[in-house]
PDB file of N, CA and C in Angstrom:
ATOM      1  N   UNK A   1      -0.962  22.141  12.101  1.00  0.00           N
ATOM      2  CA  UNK A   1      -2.243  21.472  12.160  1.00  0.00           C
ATOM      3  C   UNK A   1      -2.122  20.116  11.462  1.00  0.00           C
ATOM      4  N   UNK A   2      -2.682  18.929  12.278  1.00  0.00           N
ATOM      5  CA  UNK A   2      -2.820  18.052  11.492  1.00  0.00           C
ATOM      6  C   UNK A   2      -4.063  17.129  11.360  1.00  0.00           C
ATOM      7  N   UNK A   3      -4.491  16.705  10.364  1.00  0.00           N
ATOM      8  CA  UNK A   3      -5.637  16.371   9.552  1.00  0.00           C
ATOM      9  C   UNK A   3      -5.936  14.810   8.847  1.00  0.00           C
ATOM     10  N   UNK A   4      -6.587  14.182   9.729  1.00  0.00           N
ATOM     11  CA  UNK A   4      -6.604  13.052   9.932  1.00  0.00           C
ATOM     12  C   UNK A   4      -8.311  12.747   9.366  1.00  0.00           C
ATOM     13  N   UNK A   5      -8.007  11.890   7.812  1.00  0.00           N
ATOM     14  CA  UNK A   5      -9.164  11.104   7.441  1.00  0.00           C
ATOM     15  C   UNK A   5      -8.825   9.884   8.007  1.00  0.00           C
ATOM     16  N   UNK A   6     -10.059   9.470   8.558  1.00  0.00           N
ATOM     17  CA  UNK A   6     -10.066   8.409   9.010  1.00  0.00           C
ATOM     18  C   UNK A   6     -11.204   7.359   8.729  1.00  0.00           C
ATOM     19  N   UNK A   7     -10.584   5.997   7.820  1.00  0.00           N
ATOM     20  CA  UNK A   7     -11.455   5.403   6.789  1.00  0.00           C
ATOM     21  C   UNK A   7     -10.498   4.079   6.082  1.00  0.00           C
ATOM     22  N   UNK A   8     -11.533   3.360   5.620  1.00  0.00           N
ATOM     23  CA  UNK A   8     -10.666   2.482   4.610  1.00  0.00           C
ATOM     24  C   UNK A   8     -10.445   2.265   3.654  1.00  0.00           C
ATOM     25  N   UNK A   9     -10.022   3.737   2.903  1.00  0.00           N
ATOM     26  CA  UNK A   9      -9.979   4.204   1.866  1.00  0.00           C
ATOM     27  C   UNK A   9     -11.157   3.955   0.652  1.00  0.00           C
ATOM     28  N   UNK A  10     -11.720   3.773   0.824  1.00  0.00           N
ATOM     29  CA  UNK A  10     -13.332   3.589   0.119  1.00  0.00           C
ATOM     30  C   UNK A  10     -13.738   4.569  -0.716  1.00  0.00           C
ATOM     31  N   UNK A  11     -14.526   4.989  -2.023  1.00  0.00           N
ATOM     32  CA  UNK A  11     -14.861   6.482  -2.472  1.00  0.00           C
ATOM     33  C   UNK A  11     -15.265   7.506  -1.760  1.00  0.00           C
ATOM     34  N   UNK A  12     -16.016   7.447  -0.512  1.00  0.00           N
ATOM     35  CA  UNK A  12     -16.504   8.477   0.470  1.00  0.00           C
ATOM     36  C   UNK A  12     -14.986   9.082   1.484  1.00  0.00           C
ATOM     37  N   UNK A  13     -14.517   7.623   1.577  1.00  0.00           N
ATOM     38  CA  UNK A  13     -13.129   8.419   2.202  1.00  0.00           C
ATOM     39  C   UNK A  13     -12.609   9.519   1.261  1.00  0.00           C
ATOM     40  N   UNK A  14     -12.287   9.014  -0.261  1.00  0.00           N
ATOM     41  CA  UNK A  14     -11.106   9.710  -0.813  1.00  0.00           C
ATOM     42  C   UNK A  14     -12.197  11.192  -1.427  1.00  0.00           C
ATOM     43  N   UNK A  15     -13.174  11.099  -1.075  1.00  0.00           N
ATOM     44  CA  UNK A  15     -14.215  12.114  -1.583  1.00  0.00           C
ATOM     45  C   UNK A  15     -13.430  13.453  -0.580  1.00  0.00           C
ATOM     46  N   UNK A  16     -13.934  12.970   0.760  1.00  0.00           N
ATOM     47  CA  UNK A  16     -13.808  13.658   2.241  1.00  0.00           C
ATOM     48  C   UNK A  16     -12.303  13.942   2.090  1.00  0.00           C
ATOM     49  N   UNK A  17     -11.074  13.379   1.127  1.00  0.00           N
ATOM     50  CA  UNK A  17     -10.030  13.986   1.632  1.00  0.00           C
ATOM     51  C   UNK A  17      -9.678  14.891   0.681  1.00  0.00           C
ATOM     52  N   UNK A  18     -10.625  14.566  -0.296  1.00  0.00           N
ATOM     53  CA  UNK A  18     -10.375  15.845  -2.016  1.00  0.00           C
ATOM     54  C   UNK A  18     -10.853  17.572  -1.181  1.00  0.00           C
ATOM     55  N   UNK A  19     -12.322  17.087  -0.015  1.00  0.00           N
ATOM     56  CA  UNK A  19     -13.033  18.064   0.167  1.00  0.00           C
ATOM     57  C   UNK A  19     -11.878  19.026   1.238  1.00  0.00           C
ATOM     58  N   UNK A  20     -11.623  18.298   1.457  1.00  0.00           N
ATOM     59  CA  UNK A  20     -10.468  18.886   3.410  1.00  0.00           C
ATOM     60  C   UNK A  20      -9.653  19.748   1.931  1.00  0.00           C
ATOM     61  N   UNK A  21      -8.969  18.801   1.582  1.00  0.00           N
ATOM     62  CA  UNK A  21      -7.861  19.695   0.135  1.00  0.00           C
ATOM     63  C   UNK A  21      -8.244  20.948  -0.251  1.00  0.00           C
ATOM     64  N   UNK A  22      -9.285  20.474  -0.740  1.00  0.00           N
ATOM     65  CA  UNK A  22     -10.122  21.818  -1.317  1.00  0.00           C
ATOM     66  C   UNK A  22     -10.543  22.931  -0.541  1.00  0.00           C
ATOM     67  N   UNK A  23     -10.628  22.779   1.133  1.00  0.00           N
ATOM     68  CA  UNK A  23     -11.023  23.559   1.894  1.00  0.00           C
ATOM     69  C   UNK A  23      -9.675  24.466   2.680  1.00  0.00           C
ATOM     70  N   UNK A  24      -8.688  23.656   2.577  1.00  0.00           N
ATOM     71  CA  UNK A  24      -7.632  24.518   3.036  1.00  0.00           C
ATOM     72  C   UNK A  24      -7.212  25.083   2.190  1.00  0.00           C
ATOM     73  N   UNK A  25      -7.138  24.584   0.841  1.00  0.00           N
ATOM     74  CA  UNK A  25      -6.732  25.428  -0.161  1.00  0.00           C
ATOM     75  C   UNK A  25      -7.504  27.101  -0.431  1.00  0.00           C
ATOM     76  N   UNK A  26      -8.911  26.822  -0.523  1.00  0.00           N
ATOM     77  CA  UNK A  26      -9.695  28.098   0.004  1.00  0.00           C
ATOM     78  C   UNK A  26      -9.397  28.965   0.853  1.00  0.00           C
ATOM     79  N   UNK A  27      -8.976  28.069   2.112  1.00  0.00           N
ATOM     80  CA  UNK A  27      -8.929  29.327   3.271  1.00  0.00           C
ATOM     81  C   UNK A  27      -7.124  30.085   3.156  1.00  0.00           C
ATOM     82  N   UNK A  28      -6.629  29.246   2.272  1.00  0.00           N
ATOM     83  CA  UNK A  28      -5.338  29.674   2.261  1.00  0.00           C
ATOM     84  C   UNK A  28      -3.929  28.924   3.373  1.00  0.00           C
ATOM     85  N   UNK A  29      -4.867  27.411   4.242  1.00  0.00           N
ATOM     86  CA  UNK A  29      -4.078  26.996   5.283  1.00  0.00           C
ATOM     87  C   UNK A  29      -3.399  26.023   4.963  1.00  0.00           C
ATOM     88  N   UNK A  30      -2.265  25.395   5.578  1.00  0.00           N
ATOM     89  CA  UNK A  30      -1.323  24.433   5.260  1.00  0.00           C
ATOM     90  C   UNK A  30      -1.742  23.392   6.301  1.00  0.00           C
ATOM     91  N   UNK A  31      -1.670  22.486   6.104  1.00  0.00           N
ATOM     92  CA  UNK A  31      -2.068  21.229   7.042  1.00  0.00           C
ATOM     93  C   UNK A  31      -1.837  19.845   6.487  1.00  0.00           C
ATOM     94  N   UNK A  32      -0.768  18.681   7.766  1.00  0.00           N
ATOM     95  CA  UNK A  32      -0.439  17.959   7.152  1.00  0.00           C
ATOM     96  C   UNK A  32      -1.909  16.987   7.068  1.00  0.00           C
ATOM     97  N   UNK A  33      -2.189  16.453   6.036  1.00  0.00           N
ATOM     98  CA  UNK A  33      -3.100  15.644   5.721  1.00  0.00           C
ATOM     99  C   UNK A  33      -3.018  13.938   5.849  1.00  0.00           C
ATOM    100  N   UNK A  34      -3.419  13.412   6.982  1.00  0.00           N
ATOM    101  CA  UNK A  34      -2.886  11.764   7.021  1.00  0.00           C
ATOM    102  C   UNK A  34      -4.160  10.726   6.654  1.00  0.00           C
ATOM    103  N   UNK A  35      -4.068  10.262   6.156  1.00  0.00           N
ATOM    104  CA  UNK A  35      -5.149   9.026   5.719  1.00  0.00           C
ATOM    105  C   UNK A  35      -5.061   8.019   6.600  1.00  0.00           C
ATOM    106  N   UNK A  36      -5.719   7.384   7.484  1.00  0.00           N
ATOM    107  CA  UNK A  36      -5.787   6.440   8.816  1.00  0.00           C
ATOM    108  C   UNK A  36      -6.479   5.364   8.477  1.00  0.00           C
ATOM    109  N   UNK A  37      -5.468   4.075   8.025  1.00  0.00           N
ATOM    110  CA  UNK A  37      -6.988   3.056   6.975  1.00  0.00           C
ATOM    111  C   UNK A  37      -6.472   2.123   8.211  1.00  0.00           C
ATOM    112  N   UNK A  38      -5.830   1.473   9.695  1.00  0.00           N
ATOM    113  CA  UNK A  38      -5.745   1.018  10.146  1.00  0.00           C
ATOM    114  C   UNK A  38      -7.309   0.677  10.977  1.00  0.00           C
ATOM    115  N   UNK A  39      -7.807  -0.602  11.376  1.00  0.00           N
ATOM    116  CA  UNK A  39      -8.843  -0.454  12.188  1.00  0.00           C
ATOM    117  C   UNK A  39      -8.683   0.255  13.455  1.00  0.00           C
ATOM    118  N   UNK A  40      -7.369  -0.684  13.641  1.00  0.00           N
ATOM    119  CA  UNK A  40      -7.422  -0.279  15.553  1.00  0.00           C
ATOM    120  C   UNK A  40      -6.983   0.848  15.532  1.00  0.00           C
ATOM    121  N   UNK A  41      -6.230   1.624  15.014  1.00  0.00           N
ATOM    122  CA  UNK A  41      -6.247   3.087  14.655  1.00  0.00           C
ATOM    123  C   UNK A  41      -7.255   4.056  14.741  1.00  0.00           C
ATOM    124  N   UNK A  42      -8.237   3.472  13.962  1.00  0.00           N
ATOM    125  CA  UNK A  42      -9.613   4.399  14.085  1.00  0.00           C
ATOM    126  C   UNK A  42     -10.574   3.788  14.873  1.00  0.00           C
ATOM    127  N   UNK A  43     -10.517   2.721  15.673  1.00  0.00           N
ATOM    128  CA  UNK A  43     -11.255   2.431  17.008  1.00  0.00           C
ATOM    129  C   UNK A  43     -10.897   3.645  18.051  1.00  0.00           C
ATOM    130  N   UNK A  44      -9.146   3.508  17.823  1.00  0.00           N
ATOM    131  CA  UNK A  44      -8.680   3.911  19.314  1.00  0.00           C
ATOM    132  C   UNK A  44      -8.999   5.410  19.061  1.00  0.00           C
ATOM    133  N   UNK A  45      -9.455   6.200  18.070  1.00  0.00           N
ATOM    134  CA  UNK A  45      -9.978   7.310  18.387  1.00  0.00           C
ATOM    135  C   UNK A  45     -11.760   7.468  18.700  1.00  0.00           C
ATOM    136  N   UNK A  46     -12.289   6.493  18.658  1.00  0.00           N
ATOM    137  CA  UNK A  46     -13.703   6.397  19.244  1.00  0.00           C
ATOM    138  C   UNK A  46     -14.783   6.243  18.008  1.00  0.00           C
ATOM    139  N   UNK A  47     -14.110   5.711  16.854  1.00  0.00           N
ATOM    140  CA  UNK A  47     -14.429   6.065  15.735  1.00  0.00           C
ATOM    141  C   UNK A  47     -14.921   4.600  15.179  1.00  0.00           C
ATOM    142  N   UNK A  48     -16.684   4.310  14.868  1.00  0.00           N
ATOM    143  CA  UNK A  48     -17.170   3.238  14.776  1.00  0.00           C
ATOM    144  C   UNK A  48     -17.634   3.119  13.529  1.00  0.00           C
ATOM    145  N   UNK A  49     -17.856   4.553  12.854  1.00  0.00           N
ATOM    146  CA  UNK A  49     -18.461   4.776  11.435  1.00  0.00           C
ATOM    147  C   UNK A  49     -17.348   5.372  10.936  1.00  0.00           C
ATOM    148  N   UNK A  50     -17.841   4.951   9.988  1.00  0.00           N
ATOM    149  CA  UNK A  50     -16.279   5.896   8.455  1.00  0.00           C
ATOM    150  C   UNK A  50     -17.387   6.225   7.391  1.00  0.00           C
ATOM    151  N   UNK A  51     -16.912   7.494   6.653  1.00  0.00           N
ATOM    152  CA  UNK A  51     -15.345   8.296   6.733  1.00  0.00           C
ATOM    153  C   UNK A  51     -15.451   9.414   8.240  1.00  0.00           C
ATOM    154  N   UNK A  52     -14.156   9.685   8.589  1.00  0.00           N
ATOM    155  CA  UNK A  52     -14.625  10.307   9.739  1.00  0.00           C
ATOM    156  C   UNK A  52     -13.069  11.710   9.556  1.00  0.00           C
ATOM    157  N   UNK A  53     -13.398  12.511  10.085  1.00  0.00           N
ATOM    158  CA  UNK A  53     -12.568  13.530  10.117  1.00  0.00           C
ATOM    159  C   UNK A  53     -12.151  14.199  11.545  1.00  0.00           C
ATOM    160  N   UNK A  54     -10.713  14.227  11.896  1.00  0.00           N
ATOM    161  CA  UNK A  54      -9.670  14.510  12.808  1.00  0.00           C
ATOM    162  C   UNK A  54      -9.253  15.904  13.009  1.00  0.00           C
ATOM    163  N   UNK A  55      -9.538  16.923  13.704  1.00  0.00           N
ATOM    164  CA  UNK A  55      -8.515  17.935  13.337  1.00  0.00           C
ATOM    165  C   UNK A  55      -6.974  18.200  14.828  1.00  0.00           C
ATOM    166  N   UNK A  56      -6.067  18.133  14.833  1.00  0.00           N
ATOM    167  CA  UNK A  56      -5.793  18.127  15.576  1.00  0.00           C
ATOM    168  C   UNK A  56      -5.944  17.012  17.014  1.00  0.00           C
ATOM    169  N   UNK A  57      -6.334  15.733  16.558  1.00  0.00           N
ATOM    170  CA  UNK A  57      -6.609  14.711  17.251  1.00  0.00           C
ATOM    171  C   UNK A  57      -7.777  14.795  17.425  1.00  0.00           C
ATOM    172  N   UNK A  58      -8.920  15.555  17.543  1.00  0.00           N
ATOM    173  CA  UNK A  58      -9.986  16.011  17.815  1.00  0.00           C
ATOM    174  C   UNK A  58     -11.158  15.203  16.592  1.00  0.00           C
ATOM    175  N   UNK A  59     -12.010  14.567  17.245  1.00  0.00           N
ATOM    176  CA  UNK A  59     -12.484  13.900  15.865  1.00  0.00           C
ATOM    177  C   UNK A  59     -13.966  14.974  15.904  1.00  0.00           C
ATOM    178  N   UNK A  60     -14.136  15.446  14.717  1.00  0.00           N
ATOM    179  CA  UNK A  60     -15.060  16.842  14.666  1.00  0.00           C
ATOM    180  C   UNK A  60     -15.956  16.078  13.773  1.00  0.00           C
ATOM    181  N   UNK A  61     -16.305  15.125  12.679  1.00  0.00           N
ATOM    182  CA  UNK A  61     -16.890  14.517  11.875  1.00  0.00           C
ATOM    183  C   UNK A  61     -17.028  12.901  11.856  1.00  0.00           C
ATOM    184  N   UNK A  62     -18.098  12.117  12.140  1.00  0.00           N
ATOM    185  CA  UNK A  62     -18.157  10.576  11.899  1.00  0.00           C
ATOM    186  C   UNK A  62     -19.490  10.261  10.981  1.00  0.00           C
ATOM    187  N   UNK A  63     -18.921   9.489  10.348  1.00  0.00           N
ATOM    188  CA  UNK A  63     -20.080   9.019   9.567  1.00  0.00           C
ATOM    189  C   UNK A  63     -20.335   9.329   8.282  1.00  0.00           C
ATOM    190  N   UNK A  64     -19.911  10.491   7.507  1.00  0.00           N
ATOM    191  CA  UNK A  64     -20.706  11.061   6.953  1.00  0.00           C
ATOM    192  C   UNK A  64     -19.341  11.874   5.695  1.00  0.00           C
ATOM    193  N   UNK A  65     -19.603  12.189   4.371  1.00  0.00           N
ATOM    194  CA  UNK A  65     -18.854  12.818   3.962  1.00  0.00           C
ATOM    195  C   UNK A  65     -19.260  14.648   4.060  1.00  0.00           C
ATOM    196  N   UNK A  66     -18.369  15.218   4.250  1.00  0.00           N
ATOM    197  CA  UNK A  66     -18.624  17.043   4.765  1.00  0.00           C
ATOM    198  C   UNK A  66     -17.929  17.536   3.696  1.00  0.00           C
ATOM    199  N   UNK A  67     -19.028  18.806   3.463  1.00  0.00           N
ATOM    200  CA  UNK A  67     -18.817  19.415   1.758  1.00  0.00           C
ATOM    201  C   UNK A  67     -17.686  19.983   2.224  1.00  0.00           C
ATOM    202  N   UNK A  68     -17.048  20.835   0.970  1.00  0.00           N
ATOM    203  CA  UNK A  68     -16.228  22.065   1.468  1.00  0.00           C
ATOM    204  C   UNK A  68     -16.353  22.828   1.864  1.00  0.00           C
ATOM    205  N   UNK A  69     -17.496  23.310   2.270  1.00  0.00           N
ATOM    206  CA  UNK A  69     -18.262  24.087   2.811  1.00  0.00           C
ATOM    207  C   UNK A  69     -18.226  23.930   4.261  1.00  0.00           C
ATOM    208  N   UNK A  70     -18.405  22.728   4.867  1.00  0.00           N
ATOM    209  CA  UNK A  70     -18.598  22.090   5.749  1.00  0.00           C
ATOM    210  C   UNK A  70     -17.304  21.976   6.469  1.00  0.00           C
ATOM    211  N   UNK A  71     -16.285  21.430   5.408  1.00  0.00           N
ATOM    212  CA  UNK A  71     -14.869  21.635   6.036  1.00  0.00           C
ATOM    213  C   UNK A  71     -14.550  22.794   6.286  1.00  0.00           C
ATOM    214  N   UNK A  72     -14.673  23.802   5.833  1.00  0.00           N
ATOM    215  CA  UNK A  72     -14.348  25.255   5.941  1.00  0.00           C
ATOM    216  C   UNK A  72     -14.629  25.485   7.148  1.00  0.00           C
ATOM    217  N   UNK A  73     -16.042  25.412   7.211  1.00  0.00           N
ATOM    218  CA  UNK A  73     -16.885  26.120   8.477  1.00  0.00           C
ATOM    219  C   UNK A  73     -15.621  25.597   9.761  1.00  0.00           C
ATOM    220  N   UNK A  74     -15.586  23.593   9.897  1.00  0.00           N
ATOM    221  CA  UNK A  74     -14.991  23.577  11.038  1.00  0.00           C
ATOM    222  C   UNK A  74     -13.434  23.691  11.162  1.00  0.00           C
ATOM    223  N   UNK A  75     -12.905  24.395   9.883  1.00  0.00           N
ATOM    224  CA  UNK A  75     -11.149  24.736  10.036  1.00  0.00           C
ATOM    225  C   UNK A  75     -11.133  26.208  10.941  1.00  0.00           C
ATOM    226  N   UNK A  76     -12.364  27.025  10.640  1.00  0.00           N
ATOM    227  CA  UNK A  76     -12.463  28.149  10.838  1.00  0.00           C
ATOM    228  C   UNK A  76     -12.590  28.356  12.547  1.00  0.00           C
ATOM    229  N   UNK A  77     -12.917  27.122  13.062  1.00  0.00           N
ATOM    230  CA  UNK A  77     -13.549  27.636  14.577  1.00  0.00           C
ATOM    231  C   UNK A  77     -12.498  26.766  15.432  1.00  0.00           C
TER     232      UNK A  77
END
């Protein structure tokens, strides 16, 4: 699995990548974790607001920082 914050490293980014940490660590999962501070990087995934979250290329979160709670829920499905 891989796990793509996507942001320009800002406090809400590095918030959102403590929370992903914290959420795989909970569920017990391994996942490589990539930080994406390029623009055209996070254009070319459709991505206009930051911080935004990737799972598997899949962008599941924009805009917004997601508790651990929140990360959990969408590692789980």
């Amino acid at each position: 699995m891989i796990i793509k914050i996507l942001g320009s490293g800002c406090k809400k980014c590095s918030t959102l990548t403590e929370n992903t940490e914290q959420a795989l660590a909970s569920l017990g999962l391994t996942a490589e974790v990539v930080k994406v501070t390029d623009f055209a990087q996070i254009a070319a995934h459709g991505v206009m607001s930051t911080p935004a979250l990737a799972i598997d290329d899949k962008v599941v979160s924009v805009g917004k920082v997601l508790t651990v709670a929140e990360v959990e829920k969408m590692l789980k499905s």
